[in-house]
C-alpha atoms as a PDB file:
ATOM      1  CA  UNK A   1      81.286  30.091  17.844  1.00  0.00           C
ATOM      2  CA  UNK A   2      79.459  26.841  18.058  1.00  0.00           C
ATOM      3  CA  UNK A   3      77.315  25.340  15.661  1.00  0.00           C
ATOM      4  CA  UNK A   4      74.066  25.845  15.290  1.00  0.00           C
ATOM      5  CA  UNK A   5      72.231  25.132  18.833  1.00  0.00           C
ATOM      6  CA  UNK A   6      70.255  22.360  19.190  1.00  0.00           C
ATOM      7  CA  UNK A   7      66.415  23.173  19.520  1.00  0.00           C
ATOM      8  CA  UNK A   8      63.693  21.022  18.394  1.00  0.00           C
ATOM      9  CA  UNK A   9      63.303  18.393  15.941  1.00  0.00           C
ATOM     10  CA  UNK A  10      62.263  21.014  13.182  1.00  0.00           C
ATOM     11  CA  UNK A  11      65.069  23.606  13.723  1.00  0.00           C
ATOM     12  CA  UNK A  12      67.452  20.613  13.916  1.00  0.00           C
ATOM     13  CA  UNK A  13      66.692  18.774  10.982  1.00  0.00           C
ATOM     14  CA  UNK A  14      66.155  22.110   8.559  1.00  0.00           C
ATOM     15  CA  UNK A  15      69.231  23.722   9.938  1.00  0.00           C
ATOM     16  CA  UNK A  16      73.028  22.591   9.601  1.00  0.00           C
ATOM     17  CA  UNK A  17      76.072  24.469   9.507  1.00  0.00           C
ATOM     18  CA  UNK A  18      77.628  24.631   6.264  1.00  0.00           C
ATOM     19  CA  UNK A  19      74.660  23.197   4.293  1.00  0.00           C
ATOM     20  CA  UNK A  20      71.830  24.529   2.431  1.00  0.00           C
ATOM     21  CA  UNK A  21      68.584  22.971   2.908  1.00  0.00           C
ATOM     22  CA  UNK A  22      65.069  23.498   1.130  1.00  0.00           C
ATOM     23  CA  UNK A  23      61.737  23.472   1.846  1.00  0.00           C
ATOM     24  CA  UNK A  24      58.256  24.852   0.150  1.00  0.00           C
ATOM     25  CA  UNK A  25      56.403  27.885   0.928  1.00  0.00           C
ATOM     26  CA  UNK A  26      52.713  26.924   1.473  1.00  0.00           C
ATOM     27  CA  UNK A  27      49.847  27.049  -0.794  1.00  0.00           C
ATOM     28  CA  UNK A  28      51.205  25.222  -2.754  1.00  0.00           C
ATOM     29  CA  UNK A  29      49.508  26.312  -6.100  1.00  0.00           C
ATOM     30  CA  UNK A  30      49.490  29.043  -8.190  1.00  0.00           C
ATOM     31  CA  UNK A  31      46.972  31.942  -7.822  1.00  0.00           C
ATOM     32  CA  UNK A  32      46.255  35.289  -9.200  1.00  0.00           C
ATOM     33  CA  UNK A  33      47.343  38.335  -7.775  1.00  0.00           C
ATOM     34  CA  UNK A  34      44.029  39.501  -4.927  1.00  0.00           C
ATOM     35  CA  UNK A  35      42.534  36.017  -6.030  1.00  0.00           C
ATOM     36  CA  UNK A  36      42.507  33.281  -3.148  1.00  0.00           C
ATOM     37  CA  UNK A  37      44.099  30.155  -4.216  1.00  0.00           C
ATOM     38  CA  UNK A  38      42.105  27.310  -4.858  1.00  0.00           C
ATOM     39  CA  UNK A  39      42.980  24.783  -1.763  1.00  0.00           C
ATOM     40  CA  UNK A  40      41.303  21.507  -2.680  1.00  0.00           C
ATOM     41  CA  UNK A  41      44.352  19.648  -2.895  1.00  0.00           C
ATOM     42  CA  UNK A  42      46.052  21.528  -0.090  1.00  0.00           C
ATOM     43  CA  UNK A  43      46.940  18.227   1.798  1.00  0.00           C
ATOM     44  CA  UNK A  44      47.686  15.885  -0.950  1.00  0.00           C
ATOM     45  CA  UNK A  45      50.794  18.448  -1.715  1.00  0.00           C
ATOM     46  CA  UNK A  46      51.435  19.304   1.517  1.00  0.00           C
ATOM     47  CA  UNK A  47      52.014  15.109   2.054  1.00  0.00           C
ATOM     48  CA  UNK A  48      53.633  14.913  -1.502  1.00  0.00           C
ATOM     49  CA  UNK A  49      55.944  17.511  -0.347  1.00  0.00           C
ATOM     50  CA  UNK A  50      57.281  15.593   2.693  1.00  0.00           C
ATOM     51  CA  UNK A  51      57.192  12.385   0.972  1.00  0.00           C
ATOM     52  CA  UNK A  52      59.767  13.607  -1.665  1.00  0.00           C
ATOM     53  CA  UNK A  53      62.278  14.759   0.926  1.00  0.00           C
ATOM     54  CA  UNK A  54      62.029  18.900   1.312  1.00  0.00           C
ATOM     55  CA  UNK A  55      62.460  19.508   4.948  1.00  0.00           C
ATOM     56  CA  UNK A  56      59.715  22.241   5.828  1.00  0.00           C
ATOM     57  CA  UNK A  57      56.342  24.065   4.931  1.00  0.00           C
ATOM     58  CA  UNK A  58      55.813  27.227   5.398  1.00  0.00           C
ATOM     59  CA  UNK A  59      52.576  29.002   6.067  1.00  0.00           C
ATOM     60  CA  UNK A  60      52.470  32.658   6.485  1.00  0.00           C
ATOM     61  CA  UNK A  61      49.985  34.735   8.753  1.00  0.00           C
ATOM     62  CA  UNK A  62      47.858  37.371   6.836  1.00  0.00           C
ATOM     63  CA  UNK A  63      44.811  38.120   9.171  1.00  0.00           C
ATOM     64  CA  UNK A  64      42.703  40.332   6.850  1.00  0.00           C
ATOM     65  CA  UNK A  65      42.392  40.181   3.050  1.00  0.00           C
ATOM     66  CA  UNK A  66      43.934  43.796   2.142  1.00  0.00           C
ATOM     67  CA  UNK A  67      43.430  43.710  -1.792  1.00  0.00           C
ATOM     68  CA  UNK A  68      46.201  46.934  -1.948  1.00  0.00           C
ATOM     69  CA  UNK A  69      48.943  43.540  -0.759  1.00  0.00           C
ATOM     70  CA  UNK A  70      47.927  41.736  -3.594  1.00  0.00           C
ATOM     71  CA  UNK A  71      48.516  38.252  -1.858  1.00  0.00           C
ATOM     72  CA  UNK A  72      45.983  36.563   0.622  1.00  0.00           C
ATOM     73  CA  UNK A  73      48.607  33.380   1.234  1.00  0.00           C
ATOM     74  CA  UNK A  74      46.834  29.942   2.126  1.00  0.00           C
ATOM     75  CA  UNK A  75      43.479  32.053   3.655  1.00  0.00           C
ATOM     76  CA  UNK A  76      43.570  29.596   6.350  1.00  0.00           C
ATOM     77  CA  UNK A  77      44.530  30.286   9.980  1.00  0.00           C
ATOM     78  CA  UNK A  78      48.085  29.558  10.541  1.00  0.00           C
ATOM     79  CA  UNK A  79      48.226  27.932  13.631  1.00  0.00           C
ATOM     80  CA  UNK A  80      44.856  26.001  13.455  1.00  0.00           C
ATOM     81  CA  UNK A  81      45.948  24.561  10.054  1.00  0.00           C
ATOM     82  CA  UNK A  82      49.148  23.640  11.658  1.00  0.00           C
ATOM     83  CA  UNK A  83      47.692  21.979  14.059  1.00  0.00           C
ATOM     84  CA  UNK A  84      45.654  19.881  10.929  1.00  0.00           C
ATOM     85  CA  UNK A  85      49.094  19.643   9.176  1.00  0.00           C
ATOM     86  CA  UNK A  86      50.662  18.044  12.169  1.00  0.00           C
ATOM     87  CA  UNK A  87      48.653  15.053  12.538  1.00  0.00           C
ATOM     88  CA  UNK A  88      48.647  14.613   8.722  1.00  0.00           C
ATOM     89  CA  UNK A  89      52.851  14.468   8.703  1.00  0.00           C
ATOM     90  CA  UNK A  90      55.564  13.012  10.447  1.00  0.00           C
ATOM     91  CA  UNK A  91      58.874  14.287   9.748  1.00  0.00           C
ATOM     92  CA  UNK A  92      58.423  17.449   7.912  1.00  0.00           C
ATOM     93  CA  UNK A  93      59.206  20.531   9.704  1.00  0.00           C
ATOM     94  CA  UNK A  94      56.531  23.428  10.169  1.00  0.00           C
ATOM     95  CA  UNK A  95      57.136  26.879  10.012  1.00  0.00           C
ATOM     96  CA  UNK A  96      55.250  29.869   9.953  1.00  0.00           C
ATOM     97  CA  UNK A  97      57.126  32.756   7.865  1.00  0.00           C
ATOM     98  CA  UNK A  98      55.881  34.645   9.678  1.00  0.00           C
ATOM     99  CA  UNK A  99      53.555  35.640  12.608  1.00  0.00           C
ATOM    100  CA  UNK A 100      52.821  39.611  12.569  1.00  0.00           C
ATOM    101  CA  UNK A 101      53.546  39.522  16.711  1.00  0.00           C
ATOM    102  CA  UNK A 102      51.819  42.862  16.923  1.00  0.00           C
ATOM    103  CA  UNK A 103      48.680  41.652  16.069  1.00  0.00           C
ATOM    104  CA  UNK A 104      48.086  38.829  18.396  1.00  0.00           C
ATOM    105  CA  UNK A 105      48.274  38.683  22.190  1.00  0.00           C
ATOM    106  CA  UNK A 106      51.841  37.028  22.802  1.00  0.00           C
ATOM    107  CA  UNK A 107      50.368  34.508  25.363  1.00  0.00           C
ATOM    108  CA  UNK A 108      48.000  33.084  22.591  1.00  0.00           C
ATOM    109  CA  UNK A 109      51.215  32.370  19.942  1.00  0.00           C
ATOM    110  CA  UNK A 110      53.031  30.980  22.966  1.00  0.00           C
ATOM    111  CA  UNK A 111      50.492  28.517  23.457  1.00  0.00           C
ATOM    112  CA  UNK A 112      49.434  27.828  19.827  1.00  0.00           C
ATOM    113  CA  UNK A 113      53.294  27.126  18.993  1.00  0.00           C
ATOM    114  CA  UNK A 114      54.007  25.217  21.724  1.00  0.00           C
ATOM    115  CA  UNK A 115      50.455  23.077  21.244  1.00  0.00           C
ATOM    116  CA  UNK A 116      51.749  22.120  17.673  1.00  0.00           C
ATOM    117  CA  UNK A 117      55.455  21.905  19.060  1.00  0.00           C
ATOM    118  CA  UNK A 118      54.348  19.110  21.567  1.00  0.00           C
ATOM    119  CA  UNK A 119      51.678  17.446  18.937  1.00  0.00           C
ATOM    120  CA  UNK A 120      54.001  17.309  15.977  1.00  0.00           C
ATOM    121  CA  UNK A 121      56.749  15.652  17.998  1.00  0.00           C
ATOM    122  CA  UNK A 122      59.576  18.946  18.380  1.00  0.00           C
ATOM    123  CA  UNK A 123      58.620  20.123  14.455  1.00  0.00           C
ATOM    124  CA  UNK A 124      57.842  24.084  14.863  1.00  0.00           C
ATOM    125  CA  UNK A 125      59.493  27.034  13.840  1.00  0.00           C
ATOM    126  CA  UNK A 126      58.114  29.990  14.733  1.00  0.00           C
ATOM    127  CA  UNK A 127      59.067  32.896  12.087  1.00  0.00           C
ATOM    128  CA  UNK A 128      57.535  36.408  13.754  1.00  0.00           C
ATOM    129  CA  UNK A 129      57.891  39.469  12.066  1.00  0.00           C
ATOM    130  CA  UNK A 130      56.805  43.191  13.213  1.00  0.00           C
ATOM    131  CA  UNK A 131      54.019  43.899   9.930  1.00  0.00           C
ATOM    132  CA  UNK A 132      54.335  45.288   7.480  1.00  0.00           C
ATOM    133  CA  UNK A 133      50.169  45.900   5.815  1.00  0.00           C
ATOM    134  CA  UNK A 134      49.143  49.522   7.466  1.00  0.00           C
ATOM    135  CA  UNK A 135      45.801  48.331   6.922  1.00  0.00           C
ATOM    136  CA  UNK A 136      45.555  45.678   9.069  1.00  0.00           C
ATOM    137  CA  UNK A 137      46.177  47.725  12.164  1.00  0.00           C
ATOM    138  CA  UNK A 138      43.190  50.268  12.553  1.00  0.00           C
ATOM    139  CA  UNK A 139      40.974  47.449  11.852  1.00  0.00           C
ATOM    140  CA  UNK A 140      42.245  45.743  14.744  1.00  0.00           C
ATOM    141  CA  UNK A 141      42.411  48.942  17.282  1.00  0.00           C
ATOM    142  CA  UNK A 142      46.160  48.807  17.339  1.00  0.00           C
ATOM    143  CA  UNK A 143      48.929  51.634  16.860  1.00  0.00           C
ATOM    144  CA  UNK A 144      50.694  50.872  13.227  1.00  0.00           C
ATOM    145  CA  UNK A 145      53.668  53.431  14.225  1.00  0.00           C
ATOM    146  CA  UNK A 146      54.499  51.518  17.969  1.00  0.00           C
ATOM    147  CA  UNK A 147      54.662  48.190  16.172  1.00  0.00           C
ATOM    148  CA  UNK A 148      58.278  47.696  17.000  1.00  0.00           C
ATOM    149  CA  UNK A 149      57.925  48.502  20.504  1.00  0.00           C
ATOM    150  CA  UNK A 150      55.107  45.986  20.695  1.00  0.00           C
ATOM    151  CA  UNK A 151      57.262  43.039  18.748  1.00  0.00           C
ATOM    152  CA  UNK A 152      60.253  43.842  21.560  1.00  0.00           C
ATOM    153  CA  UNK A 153      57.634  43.384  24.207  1.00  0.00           C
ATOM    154  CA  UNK A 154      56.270  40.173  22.564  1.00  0.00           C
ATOM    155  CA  UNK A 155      59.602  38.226  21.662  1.00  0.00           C
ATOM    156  CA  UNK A 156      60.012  39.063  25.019  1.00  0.00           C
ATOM    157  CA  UNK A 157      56.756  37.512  26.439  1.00  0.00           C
ATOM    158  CA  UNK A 158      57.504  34.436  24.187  1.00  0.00           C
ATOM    159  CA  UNK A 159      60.835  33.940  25.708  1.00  0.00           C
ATOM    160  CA  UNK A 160      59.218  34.147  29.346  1.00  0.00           C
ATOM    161  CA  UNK A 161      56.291  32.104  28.770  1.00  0.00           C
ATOM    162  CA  UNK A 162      59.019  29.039  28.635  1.00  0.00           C
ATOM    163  CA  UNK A 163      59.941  30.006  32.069  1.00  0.00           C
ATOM    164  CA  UNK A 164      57.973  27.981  35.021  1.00  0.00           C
ATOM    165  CA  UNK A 165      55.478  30.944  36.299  1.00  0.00           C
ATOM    166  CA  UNK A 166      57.055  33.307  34.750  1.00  0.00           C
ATOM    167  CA  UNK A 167      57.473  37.234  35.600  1.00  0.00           C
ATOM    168  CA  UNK A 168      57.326  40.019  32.960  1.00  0.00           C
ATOM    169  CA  UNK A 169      55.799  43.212  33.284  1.00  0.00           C
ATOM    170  CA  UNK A 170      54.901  44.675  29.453  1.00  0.00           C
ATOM    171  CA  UNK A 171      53.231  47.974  28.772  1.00  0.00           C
ATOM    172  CA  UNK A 172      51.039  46.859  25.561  1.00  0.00           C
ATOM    173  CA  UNK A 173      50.625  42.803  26.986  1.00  0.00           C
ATOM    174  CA  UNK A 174      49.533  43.235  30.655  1.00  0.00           C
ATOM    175  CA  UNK A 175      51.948  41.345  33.777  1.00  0.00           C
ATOM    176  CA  UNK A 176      52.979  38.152  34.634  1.00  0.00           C
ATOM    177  CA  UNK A 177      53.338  38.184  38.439  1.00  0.00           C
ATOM    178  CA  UNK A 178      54.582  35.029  38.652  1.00  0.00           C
ATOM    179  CA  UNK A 179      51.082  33.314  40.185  1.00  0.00           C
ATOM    180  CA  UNK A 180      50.208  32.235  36.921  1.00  0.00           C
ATOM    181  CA  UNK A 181      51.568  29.706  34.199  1.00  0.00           C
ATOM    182  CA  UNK A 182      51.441  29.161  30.695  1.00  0.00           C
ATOM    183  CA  UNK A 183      51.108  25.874  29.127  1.00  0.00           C
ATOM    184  CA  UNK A 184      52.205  23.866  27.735  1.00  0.00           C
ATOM    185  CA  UNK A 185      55.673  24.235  27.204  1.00  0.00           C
ATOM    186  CA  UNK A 186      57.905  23.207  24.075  1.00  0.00           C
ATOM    187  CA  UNK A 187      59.062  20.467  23.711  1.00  0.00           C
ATOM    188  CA  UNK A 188      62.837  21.519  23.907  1.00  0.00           C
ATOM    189  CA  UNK A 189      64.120  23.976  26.124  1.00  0.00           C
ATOM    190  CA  UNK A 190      62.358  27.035  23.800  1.00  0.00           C
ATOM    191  CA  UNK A 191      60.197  27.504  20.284  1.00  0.00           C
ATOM    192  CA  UNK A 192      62.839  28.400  18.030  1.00  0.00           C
ATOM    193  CA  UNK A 193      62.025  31.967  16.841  1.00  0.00           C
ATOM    194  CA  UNK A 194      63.382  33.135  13.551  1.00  0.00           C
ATOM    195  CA  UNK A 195      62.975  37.255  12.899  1.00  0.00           C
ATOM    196  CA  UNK A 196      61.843  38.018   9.403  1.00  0.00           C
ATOM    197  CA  UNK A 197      63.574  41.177   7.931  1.00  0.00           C
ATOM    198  CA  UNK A 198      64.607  43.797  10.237  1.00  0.00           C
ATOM    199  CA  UNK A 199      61.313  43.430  12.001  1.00  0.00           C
ATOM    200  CA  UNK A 200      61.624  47.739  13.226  1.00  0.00           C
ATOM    201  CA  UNK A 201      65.080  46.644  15.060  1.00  0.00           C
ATOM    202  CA  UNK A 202      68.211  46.957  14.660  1.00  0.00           C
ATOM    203  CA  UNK A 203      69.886  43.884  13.163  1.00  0.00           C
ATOM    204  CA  UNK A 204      72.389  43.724  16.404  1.00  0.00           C
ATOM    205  CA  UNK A 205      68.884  43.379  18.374  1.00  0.00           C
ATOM    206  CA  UNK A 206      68.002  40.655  16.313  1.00  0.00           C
ATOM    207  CA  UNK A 207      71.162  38.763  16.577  1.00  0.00           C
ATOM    208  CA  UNK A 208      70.624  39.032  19.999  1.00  0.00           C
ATOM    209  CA  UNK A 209      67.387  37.645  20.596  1.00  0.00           C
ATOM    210  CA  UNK A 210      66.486  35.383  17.311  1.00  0.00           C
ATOM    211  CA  UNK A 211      67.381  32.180  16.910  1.00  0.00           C
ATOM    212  CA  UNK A 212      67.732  32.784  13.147  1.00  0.00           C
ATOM    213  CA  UNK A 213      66.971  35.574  10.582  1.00  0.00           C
ATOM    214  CA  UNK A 214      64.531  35.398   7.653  1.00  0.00           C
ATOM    215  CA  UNK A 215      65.437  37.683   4.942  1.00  0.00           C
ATOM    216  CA  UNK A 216      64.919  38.485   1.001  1.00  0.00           C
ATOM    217  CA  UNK A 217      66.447  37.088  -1.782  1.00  0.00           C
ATOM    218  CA  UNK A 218      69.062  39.164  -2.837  1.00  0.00           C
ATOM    219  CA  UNK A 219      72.353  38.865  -5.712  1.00  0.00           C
ATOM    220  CA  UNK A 220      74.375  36.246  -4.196  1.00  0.00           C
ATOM    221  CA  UNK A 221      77.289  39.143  -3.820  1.00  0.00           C
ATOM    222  CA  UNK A 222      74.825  40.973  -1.564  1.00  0.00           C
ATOM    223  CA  UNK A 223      73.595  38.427  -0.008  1.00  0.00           C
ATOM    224  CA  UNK A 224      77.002  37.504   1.111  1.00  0.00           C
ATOM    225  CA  UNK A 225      77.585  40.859   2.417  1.00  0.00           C
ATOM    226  CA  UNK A 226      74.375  40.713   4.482  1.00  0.00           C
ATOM    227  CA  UNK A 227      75.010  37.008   6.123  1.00  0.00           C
ATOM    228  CA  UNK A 228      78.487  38.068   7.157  1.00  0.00           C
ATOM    229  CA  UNK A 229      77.198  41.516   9.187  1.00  0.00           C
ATOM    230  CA  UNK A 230      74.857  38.788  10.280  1.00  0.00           C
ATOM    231  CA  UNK A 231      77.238  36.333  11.278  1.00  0.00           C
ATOM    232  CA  UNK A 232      80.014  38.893  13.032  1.00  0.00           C
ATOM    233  CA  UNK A 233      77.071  39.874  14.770  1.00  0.00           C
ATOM    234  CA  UNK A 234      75.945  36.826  16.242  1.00  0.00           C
ATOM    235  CA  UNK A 235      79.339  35.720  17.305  1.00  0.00           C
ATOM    236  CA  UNK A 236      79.471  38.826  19.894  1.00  0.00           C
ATOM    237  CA  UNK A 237      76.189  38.152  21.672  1.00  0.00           C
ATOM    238  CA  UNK A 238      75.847  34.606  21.137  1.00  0.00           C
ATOM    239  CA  UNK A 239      77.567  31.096  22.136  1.00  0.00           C
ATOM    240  CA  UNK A 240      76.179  29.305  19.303  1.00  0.00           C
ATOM    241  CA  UNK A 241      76.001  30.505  15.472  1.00  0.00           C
ATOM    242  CA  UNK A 242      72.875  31.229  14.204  1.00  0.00           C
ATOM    243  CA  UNK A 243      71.121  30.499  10.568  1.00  0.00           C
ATOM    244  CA  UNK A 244      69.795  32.134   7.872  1.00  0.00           C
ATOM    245  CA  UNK A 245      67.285  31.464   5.309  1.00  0.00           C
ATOM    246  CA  UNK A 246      65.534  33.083   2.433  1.00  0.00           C
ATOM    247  CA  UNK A 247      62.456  32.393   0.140  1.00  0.00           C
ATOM    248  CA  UNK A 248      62.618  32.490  -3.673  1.00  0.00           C
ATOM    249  CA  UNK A 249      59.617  32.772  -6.299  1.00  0.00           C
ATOM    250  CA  UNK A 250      60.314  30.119  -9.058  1.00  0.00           C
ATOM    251  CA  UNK A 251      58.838  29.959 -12.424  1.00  0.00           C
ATOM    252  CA  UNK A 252      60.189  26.141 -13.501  1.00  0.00           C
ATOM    253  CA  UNK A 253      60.592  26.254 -16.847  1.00  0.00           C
ATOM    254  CA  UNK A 254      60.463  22.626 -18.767  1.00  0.00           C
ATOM    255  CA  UNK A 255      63.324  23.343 -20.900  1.00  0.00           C
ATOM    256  CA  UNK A 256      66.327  22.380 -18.369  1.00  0.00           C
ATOM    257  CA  UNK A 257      68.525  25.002 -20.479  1.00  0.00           C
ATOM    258  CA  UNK A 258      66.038  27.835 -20.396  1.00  0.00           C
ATOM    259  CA  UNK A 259      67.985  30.645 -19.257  1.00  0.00           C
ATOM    260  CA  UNK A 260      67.105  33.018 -16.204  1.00  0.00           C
ATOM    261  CA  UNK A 261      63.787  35.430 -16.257  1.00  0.00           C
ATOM    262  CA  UNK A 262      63.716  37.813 -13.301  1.00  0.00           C
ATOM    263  CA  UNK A 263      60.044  37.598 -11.533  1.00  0.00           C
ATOM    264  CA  UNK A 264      58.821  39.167  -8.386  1.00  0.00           C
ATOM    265  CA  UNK A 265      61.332  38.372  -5.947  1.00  0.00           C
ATOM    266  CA  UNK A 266      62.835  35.295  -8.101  1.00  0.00           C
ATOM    267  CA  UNK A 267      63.211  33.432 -11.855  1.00  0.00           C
ATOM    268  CA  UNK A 268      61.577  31.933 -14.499  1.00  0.00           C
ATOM    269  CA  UNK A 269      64.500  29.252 -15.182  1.00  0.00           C
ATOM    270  CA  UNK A 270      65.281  25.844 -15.891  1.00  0.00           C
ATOM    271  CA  UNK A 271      66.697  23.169 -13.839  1.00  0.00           C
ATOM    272  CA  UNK A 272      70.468  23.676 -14.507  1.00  0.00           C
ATOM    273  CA  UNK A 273      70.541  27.411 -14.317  1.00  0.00           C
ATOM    274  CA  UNK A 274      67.940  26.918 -10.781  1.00  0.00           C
ATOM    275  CA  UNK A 275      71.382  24.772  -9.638  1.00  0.00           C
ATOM    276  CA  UNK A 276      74.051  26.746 -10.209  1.00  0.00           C
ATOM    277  CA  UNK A 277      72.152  29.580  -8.587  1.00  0.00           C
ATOM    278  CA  UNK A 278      71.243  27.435  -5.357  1.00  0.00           C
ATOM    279  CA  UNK A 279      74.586  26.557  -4.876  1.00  0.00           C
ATOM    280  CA  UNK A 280      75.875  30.138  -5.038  1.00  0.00           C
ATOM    281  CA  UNK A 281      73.717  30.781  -2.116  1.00  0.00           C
ATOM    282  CA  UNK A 282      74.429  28.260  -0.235  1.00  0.00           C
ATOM    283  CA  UNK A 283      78.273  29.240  -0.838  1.00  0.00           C
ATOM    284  CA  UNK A 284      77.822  32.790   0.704  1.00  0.00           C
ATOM    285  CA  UNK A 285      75.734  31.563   3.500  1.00  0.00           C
ATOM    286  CA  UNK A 286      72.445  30.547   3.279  1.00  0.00           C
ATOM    287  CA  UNK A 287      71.013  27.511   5.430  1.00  0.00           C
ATOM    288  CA  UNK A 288      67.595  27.233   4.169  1.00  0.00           C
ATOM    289  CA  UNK A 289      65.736  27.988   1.433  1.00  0.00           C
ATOM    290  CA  UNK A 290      61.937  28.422   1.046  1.00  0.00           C
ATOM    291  CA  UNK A 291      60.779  28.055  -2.343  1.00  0.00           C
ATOM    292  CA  UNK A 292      57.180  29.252  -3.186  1.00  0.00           C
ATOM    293  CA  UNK A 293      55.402  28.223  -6.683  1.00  0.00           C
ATOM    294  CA  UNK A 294      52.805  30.782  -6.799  1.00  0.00           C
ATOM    295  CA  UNK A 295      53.336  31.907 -10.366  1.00  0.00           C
ATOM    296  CA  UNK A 296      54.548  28.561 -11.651  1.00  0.00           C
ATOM    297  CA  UNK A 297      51.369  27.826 -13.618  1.00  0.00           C
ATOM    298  CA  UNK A 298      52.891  24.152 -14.392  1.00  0.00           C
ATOM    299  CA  UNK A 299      51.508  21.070 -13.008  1.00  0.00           C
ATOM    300  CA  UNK A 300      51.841  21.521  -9.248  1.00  0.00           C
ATOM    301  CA  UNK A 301      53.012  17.833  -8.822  1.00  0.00           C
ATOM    302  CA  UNK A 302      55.566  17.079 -11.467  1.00  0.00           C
ATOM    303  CA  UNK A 303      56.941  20.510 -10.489  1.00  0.00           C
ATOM    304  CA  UNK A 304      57.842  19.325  -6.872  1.00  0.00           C
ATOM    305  CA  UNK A 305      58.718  16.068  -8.732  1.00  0.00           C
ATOM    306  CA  UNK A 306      61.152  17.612 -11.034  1.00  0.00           C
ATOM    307  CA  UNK A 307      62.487  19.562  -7.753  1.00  0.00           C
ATOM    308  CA  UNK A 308      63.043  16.265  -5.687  1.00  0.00           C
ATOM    309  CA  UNK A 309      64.861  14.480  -8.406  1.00  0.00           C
ATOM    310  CA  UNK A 310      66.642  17.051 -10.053  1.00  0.00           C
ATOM    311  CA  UNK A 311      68.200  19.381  -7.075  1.00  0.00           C
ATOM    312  CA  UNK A 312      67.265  18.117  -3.499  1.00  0.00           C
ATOM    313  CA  UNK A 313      70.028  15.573  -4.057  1.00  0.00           C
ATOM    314  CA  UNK A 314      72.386  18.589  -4.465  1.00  0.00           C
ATOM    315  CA  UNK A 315      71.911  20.097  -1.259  1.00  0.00           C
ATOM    316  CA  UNK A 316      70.727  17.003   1.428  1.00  0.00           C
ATOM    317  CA  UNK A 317      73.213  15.599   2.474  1.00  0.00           C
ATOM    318  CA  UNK A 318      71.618  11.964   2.868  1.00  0.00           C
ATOM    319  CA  UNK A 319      70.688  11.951  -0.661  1.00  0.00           C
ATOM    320  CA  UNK A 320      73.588  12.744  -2.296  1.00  0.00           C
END
């Protein structure tokens, strides 16, 4: 295979074969479980976070506040504070990990990605994901159990609504006949689209039509098992390899011998352990990591500080 294709600015910059690169799962605070987080200093960090040298946000898309989740990630819109974000950056890439396709008309993400593709200058990833909060459907009028027939149909519409008046005909997202268009288009040749999890397909599906695969952190052994099914995968229905990324809770601990902790999902850890971990993922695989502070109940800033001086120069390659 190839290396990774080229695709926007974002994808570009965030994704390299053979390297490991890491950006910061938005908000960027800690917050109780079911509390909102308090966002007051939402842009300073989001600006701090770029100016140190991570290569992404992340914002994910939670439409309703379902208190049996536990988590009501930055509250705000995802593609209207995107939009904010990307005339208050430059160079950072922005993601969305990820958008629950089934519950939003496909047309509408095409054009809100591509909008923020075309104002941030090439910087969106688009992470879309089938839902997984049972809640959230009913309240919206929409079958929970048909959800990964509707994400099909809506990766599908996505890929079309590139196309100059395109044609599709969907059974949950109406026709395109090919009399109308839908604008604007990306700013490269597609929005890369990154499938979170298995997303109700089979991972062979997914290979297929992703441009990358979000998935859960793992032991580094597993995770290695999981990136090479991946990875033989891709190499049968694609020309060009594809990446894979992960997020990871951390808990940095000021003590840069403190010893693993497991939390939720990642560790309560200090700096040298946090390295010798990283690099074991980025050894089996892994091209991107997201990290998300939610329980770090530190100071926000000298955490990312600490981060940036202490292991970004480990895994980007200018700053080593």
């Amino acid at each position: 295979m190839k290396a990774f294709e080229s695709i926007n600015k974002g994808f570009n910059n965030v994704f390299v074969a053979g390297e490991m690169s890491i950006g910061v799962v938005v908000p960027i605070d800690d917050y109780a479980v079911g509390a909102p987080p308090n966002m007051s200093a939402h842009l300073e960090r989001a600006q701090l976070v770029e100016s140190l040298g991570f290569k992404a946000l992340w914002l994910r898309d939670i439409p309703f506040n379902v208190p049996a989740f536990g988590d009501v990630g930055q509250t705000y819109d995802p593609f209207t504070y995107l939009g904010y974000l990307a005339g208050q950056t430059s160079e950072i890439a922005l993601g969305v990990s990820s958008i629950a396709l089934p519950l939003h008309h496909p047309v509408h993400v095409a054009k809100a990605a591509a909008t923020i593709d075309r104002l941030s200058g090439g910087r969106m990833i688009l992470g879309v994901a089938s839902g997984d909060r049972p809640d959230e459907y009913p309240a919206m009028g929409i079958d929970f159990e048909s959800r990964g027939e509707q994400f099909r149909e809506a990766v599908a519409y996505l890929r079309a609504a590139q196309e100059s008046f395109p044609t599709l005909e969907t059974a949950h997202y109406g026709k395109l006949d090919g009399r109308v268009d839908v604008l604007p288009k990306a700013s490269g040749h597609k929005i890369p689209l990154l499938i979170t999890g298995r997303s109700r397909q089979s991972l062979e599906w997914n290979a297929e039509h992703g441009d990358g695969w979000m998935y859960y952190l793992r032991d580094p052994y597993s995770q290695q098992h999981t990136i090479t099914e991946w990875r033989d995968l891709v190499a049968r229905h694609a020309t060009y390899d594809k990446p894979f990324m992960q997020a990871m809770y951390v808990i940095l601990h000021p003590d840069p011998d403190f010893r693993p902790q497991p939390i939720q999902l990642g560790f309560r850890t200090g700096i040298h352990f946090l390295n010798e971990f990283l690099q074991l993922l980025k050894e089996v695989g892994v091209n991107h990591l997201a990290i998300n502070l939610r329980f770090d109940t530190g100071n926000t800033e000298d955490t990312l500080e600490r981060l940036a001086e202490h292991v970004l120069p480990n895994f980007h390659s200018a700053d080593k």
